[in-house]
PDB file of N, CA and C in Angstrom:
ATOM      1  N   UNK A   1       9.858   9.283  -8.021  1.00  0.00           N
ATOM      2  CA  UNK A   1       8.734   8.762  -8.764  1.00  0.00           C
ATOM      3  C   UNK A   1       7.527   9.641  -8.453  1.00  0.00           C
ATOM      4  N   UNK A   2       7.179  10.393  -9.614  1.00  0.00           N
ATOM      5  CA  UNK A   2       5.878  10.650  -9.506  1.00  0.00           C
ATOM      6  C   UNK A   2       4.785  10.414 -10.098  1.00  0.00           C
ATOM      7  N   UNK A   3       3.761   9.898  -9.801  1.00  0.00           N
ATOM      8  CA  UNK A   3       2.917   9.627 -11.171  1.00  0.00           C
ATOM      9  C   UNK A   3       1.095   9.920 -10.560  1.00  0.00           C
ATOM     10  N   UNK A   4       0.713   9.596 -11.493  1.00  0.00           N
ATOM     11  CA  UNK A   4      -1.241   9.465 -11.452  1.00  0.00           C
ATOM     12  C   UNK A   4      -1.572   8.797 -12.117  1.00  0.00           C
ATOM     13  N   UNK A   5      -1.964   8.012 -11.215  1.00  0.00           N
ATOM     14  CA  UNK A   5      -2.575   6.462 -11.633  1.00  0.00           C
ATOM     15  C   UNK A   5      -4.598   6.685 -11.777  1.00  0.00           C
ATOM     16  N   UNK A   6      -4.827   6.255 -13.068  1.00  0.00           N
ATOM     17  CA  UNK A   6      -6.170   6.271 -13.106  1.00  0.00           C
ATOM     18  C   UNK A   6      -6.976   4.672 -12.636  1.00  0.00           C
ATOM     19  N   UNK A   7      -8.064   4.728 -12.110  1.00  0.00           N
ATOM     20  CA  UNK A   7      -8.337   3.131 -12.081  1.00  0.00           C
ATOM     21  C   UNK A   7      -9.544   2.910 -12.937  1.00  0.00           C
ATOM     22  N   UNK A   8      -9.507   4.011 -14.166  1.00  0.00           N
ATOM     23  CA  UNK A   8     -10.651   3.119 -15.030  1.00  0.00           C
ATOM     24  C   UNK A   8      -9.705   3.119 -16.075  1.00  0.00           C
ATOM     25  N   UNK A   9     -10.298   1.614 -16.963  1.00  0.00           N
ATOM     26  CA  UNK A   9      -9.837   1.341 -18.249  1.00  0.00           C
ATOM     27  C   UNK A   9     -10.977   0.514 -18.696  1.00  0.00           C
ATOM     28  N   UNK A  10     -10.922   0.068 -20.272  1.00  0.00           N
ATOM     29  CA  UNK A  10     -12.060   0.051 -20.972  1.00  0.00           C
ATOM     30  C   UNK A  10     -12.100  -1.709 -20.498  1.00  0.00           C
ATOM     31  N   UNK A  11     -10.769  -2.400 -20.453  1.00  0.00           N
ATOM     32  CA  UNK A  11     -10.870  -3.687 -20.448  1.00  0.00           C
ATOM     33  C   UNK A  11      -9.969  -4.528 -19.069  1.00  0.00           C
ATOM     34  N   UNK A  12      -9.526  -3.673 -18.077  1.00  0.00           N
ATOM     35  CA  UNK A  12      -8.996  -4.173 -16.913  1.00  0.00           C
ATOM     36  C   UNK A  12      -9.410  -3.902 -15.789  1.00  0.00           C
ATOM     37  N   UNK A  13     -10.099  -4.595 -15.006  1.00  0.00           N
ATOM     38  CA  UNK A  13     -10.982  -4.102 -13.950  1.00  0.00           C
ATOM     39  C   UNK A  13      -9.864  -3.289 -12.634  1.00  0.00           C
ATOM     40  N   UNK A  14     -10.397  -2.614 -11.614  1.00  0.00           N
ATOM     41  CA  UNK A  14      -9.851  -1.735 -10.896  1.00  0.00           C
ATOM     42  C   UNK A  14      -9.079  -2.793  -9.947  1.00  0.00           C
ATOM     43  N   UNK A  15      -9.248  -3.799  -9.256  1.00  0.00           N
ATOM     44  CA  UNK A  15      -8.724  -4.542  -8.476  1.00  0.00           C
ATOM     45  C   UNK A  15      -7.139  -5.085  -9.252  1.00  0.00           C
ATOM     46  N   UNK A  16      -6.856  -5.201 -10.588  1.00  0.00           N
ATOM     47  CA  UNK A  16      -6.037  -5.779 -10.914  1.00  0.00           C
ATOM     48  C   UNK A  16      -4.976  -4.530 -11.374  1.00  0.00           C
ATOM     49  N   UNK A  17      -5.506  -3.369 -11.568  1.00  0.00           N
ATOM     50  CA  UNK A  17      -4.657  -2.344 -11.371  1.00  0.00           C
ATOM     51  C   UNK A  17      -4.220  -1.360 -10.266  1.00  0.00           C
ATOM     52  N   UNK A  18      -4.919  -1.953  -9.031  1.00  0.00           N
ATOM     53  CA  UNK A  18      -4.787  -1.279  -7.543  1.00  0.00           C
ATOM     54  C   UNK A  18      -3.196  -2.436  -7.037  1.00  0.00           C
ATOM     55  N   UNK A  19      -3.390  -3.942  -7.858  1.00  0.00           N
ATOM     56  CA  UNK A  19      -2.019  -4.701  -7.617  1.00  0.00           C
ATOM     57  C   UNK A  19      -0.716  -3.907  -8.722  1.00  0.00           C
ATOM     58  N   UNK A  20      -1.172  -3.593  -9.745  1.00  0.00           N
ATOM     59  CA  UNK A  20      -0.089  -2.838 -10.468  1.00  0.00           C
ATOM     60  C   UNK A  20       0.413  -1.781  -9.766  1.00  0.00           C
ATOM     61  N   UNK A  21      -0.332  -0.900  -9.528  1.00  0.00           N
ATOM     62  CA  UNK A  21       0.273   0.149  -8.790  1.00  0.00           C
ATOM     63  C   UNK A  21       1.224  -0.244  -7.425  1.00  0.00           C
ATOM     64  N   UNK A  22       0.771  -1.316  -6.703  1.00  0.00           N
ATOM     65  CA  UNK A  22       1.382  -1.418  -5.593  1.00  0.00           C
ATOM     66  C   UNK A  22       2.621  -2.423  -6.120  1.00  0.00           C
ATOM     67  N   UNK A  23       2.514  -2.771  -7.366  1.00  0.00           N
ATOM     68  CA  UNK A  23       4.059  -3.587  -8.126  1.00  0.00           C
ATOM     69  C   UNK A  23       4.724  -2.653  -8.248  1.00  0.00           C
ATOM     70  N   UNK A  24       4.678  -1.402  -9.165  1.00  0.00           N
ATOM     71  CA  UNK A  24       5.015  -0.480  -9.197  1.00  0.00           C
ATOM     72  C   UNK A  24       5.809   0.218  -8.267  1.00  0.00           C
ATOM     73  N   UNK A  25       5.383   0.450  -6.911  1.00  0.00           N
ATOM     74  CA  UNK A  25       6.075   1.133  -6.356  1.00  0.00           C
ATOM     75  C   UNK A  25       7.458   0.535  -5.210  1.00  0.00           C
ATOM     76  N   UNK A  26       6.742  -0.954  -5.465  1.00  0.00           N
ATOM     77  CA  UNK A  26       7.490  -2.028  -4.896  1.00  0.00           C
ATOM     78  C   UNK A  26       8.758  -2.284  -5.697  1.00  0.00           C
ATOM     79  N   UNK A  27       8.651  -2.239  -7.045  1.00  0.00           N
ATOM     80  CA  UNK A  27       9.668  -2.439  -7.833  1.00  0.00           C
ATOM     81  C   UNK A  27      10.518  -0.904  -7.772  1.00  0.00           C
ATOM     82  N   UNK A  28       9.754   0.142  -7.688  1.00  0.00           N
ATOM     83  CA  UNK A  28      10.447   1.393  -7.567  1.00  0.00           C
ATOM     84  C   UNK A  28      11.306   1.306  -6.509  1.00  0.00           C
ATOM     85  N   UNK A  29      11.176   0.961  -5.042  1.00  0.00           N
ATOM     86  CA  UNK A  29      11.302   0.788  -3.847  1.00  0.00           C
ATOM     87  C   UNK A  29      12.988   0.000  -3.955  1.00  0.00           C
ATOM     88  N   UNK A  30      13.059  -1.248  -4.594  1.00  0.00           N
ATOM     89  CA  UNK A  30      13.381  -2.175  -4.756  1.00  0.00           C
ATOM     90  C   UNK A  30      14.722  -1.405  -5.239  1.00  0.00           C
ATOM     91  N   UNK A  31      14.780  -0.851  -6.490  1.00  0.00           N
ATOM     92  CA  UNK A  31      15.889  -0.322  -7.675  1.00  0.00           C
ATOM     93  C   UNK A  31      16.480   0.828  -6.985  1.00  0.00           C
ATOM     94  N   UNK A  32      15.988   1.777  -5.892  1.00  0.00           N
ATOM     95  CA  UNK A  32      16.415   3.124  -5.557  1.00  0.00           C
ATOM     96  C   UNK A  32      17.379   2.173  -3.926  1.00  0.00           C
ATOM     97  N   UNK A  33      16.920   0.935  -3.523  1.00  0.00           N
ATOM     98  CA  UNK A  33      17.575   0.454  -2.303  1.00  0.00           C
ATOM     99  C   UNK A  33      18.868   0.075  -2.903  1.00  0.00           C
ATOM    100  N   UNK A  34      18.829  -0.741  -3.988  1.00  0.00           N
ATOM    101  CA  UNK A  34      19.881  -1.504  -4.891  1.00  0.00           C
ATOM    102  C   UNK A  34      21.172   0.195  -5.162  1.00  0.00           C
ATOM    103  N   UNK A  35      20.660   0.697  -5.168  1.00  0.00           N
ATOM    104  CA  UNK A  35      21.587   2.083  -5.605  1.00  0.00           C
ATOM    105  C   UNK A  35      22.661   2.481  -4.533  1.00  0.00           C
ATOM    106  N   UNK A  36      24.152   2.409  -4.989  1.00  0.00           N
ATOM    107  CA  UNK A  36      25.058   3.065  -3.999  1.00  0.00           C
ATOM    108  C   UNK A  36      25.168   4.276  -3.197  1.00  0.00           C
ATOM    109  N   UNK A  37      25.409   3.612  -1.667  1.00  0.00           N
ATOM    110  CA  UNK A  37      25.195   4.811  -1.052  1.00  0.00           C
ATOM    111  C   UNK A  37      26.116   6.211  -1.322  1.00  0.00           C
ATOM    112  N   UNK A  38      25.533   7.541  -1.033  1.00  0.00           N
ATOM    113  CA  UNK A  38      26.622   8.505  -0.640  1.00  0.00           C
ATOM    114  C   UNK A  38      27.752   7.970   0.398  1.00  0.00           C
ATOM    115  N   UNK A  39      28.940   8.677   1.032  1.00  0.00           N
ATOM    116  CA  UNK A  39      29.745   8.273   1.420  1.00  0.00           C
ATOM    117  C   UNK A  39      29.248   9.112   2.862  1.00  0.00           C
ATOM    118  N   UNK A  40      29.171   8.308   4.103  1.00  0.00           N
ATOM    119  CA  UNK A  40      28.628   9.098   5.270  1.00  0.00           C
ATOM    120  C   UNK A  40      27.386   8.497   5.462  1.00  0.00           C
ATOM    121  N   UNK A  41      26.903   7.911   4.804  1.00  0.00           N
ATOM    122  CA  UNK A  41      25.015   7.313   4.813  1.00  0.00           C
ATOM    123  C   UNK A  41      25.205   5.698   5.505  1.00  0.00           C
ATOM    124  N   UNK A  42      24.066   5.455   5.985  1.00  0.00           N
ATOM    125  CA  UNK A  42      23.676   4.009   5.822  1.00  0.00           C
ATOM    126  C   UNK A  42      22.990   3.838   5.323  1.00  0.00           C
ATOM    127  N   UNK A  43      21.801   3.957   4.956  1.00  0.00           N
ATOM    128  CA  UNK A  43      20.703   3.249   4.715  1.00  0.00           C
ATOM    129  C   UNK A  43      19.823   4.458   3.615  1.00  0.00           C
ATOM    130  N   UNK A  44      18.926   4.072   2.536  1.00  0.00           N
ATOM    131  CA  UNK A  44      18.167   5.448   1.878  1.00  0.00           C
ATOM    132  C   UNK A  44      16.602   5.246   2.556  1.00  0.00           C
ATOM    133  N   UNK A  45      16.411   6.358   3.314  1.00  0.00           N
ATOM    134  CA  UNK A  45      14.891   6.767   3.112  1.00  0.00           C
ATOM    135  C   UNK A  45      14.169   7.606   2.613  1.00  0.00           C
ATOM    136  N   UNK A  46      12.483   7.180   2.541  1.00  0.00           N
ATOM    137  CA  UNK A  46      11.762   8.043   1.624  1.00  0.00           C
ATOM    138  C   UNK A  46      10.731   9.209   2.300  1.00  0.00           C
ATOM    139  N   UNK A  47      10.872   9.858   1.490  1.00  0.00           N
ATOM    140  CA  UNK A  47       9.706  10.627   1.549  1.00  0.00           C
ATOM    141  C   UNK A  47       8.476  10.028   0.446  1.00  0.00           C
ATOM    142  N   UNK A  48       7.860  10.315   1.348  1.00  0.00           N
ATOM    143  CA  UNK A  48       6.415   9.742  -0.196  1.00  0.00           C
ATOM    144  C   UNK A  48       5.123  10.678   0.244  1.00  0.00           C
ATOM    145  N   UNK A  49       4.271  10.787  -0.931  1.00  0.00           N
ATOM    146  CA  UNK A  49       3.262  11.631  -0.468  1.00  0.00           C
ATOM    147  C   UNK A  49       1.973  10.881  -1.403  1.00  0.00           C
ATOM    148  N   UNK A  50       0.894  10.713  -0.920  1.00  0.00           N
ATOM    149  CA  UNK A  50      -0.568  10.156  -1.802  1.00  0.00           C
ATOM    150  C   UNK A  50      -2.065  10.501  -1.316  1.00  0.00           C
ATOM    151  N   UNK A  51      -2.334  10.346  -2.500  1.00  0.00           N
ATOM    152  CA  UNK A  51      -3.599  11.544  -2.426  1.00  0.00           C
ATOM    153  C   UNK A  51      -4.216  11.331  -3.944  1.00  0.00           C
ATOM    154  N   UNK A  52      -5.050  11.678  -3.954  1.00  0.00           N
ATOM    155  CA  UNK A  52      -6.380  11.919  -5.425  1.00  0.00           C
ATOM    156  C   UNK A  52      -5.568  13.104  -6.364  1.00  0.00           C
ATOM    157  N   UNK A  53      -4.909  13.788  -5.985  1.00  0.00           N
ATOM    158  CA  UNK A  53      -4.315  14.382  -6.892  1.00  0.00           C
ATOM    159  C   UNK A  53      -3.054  15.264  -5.996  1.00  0.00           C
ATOM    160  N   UNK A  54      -1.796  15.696  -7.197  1.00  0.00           N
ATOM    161  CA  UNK A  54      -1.163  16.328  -6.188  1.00  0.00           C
ATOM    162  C   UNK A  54      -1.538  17.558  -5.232  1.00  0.00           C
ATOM    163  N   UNK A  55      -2.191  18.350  -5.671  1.00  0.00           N
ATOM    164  CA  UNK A  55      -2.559  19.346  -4.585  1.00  0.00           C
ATOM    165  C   UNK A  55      -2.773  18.757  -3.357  1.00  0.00           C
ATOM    166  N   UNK A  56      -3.577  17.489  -3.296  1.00  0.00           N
ATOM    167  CA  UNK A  56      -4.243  17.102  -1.610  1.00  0.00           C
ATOM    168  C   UNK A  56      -3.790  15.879  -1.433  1.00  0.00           C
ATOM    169  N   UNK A  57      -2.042  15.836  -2.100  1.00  0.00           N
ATOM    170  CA  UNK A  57      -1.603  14.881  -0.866  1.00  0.00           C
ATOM    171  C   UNK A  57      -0.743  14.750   0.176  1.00  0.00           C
ATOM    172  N   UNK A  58      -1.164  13.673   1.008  1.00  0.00           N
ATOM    173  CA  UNK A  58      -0.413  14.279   2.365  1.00  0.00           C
ATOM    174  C   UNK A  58       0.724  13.361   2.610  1.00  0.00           C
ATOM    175  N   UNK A  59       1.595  13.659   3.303  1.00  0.00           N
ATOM    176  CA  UNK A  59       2.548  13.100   3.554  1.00  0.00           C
ATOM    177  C   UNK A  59       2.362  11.502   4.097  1.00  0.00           C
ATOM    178  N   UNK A  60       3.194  10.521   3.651  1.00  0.00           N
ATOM    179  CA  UNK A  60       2.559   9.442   5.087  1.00  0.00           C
ATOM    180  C   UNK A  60       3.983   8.282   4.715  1.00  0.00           C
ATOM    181  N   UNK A  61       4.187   7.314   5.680  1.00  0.00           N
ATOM    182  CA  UNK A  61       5.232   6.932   5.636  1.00  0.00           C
ATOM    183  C   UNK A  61       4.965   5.264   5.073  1.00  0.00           C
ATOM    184  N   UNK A  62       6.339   5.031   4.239  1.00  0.00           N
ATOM    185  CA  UNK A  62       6.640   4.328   3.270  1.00  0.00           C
ATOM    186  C   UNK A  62       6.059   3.100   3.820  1.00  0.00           C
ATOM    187  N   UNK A  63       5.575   2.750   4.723  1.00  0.00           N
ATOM    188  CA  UNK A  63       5.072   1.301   5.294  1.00  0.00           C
ATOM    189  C   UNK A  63       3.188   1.858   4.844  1.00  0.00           C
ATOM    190  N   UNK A  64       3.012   3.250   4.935  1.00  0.00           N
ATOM    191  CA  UNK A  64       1.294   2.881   5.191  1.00  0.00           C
ATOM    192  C   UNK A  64       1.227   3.195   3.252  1.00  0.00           C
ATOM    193  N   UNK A  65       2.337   3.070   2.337  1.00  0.00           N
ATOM    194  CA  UNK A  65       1.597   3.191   1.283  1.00  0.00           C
ATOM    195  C   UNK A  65       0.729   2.334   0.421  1.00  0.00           C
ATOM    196  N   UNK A  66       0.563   1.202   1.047  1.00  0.00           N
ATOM    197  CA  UNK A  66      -0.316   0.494   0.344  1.00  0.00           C
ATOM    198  C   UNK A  66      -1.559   0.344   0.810  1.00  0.00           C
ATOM    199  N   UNK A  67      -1.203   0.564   2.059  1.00  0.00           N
ATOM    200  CA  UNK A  67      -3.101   0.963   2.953  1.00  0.00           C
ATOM    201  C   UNK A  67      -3.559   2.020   2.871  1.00  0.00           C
ATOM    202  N   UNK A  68      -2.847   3.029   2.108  1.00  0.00           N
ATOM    203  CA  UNK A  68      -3.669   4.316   2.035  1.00  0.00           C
ATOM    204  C   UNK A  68      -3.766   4.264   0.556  1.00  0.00           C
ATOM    205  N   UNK A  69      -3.205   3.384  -0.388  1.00  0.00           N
ATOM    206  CA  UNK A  69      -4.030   2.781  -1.549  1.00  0.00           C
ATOM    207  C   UNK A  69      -5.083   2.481  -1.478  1.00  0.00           C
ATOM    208  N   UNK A  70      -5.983   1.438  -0.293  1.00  0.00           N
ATOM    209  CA  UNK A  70      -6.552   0.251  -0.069  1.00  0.00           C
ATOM    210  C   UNK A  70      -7.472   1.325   0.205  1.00  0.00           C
ATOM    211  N   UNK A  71      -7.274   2.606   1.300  1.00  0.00           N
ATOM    212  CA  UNK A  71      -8.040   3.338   1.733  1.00  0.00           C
ATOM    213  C   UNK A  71      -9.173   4.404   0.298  1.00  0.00           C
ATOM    214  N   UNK A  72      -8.235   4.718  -0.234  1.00  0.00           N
ATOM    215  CA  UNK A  72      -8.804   5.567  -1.716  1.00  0.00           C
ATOM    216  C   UNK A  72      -9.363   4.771  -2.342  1.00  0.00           C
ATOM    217  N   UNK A  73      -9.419   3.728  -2.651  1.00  0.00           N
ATOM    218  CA  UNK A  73     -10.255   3.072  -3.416  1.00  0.00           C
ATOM    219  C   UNK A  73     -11.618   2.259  -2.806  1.00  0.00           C
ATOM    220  N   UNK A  74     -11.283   1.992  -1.401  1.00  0.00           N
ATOM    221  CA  UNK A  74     -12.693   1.454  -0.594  1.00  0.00           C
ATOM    222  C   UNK A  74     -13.382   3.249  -0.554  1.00  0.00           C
ATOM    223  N   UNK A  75     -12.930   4.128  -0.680  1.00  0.00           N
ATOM    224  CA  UNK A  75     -13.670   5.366  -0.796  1.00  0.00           C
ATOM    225  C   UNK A  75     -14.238   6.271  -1.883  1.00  0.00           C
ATOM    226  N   UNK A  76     -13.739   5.053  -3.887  1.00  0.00           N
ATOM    227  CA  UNK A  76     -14.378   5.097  -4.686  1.00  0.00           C
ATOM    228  C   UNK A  76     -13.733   6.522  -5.237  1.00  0.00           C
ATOM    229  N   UNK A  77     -12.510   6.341  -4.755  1.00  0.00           N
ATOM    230  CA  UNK A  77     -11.658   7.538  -5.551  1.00  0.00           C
ATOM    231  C   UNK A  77     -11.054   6.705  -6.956  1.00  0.00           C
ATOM    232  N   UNK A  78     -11.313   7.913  -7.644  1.00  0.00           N
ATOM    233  CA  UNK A  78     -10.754   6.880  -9.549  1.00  0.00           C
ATOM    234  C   UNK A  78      -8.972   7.056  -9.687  1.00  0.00           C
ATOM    235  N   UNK A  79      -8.469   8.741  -9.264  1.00  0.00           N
ATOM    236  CA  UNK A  79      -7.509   8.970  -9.308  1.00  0.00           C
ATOM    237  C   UNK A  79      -6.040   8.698  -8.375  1.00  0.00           C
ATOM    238  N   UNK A  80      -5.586   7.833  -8.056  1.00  0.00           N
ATOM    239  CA  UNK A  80      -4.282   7.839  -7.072  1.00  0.00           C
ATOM    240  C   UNK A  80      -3.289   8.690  -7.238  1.00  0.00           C
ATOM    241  N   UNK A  81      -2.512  10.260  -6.676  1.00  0.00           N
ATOM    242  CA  UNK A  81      -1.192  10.615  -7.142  1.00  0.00           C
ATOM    243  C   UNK A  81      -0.031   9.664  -5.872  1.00  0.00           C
ATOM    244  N   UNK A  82       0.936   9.063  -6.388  1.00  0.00           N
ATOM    245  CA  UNK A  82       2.128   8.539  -5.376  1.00  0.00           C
ATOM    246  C   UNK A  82       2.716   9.594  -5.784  1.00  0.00           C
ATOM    247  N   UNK A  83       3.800   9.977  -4.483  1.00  0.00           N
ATOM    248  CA  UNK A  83       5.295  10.576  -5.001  1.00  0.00           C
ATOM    249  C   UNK A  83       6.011  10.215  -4.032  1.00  0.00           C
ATOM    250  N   UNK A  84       7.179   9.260  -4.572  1.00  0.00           N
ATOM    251  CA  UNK A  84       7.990   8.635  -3.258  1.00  0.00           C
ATOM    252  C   UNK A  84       9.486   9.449  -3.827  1.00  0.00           C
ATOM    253  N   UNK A  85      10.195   9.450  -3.320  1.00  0.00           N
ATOM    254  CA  UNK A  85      11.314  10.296  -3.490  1.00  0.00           C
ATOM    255  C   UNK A  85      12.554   9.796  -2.639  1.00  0.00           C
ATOM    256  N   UNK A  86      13.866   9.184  -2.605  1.00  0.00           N
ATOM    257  CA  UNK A  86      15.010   8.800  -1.999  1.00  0.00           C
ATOM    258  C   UNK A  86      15.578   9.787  -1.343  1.00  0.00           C
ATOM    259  N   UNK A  87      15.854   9.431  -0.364  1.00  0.00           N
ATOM    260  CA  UNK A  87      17.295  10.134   0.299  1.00  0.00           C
ATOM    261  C   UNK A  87      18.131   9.725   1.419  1.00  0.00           C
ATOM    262  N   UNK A  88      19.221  10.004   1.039  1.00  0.00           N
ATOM    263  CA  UNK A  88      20.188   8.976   2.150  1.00  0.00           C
ATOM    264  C   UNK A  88      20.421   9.226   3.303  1.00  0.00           C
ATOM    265  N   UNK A  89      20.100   8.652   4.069  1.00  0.00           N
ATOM    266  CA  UNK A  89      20.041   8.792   5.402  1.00  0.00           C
ATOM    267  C   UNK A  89      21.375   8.562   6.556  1.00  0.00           C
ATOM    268  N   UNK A  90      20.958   9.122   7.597  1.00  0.00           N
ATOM    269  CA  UNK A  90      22.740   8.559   8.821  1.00  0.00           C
ATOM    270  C   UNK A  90      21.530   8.072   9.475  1.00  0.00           C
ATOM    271  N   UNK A  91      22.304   6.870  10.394  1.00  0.00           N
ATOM    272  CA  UNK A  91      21.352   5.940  11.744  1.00  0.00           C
ATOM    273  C   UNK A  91      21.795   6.981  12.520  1.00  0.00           C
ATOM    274  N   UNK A  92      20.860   7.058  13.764  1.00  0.00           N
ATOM    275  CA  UNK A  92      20.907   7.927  14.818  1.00  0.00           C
ATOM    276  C   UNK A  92      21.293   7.076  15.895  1.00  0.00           C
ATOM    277  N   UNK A  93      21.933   7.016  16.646  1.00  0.00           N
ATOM    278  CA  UNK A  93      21.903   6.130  17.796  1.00  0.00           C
ATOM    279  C   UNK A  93      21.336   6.473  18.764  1.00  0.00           C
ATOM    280  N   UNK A  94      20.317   5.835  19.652  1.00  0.00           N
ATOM    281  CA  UNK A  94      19.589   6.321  20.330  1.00  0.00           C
ATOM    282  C   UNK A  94      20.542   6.146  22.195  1.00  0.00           C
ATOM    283  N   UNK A  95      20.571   6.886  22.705  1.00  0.00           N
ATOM    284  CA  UNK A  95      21.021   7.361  23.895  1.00  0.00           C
ATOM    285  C   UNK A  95      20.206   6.256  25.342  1.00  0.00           C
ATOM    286  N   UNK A  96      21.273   5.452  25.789  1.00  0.00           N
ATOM    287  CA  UNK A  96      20.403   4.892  26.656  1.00  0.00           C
ATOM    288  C   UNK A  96      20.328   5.536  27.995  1.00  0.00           C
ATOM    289  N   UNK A  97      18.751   4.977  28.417  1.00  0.00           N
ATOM    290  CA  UNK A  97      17.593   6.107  29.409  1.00  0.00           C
ATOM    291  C   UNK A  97      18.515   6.216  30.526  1.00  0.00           C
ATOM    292  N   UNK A  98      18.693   7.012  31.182  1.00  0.00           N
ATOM    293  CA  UNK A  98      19.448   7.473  32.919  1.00  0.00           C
ATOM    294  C   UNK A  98      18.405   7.317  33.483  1.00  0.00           C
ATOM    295  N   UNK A  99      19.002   5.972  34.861  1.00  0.00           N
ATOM    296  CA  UNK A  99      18.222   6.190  36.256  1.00  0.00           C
ATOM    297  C   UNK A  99      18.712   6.419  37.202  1.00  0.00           C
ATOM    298  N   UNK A 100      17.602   6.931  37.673  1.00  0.00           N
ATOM    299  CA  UNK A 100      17.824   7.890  39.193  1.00  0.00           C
ATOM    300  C   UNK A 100      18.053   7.351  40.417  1.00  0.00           C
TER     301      UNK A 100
END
């Protein structure tokens, strides 16, 4: 998913399209989890990237994308770019600590 979300329109104020966008990516979120895994995977994770436009956005992870929504717009930015992107992941098992 990539897109650019504007937050002016002639007849919907910005607060009720800062909830669209975050439906949006929730429902995006939602349809790419529902999708069968590769064979070897558990689980799909994302890459996502947001920012005022694509050139200046930065990477950040799939939990802070709605606070770095919350963040661009308490900072009176008009333009949002998201780009969240799937990929299937292996669990790592984490190694338990050795004591001495």
């Amino acid at each position: 998913m990539k897109k650019t979300f504007t937050l002016e329109h002639p007849k919907i104020k910005a607060p009720r399209i800062v909830d669209s966008i975050k439906h949006d990516i929730k429902k995006f979120l939602k349809k790419e989890r529902l999708k069968s895994l590769p064979s070897g995977t558990q689980y799909w994770g994302f890459d996502c990237k947001l920012g005022q436009s694509e050139e200046t956005a930065a990477e950040v992870h799939v939990s802070l994308l709605t606070k770095g929504i919350d963040e661009l717009v308490a900072n009176n930015i008009m333009t949002i770019y998201v780009e969240v992107t799937a990929k299937a992941m292996v669990a790592v098992e984490k190694l338990p600590a050795q004591e001495d």
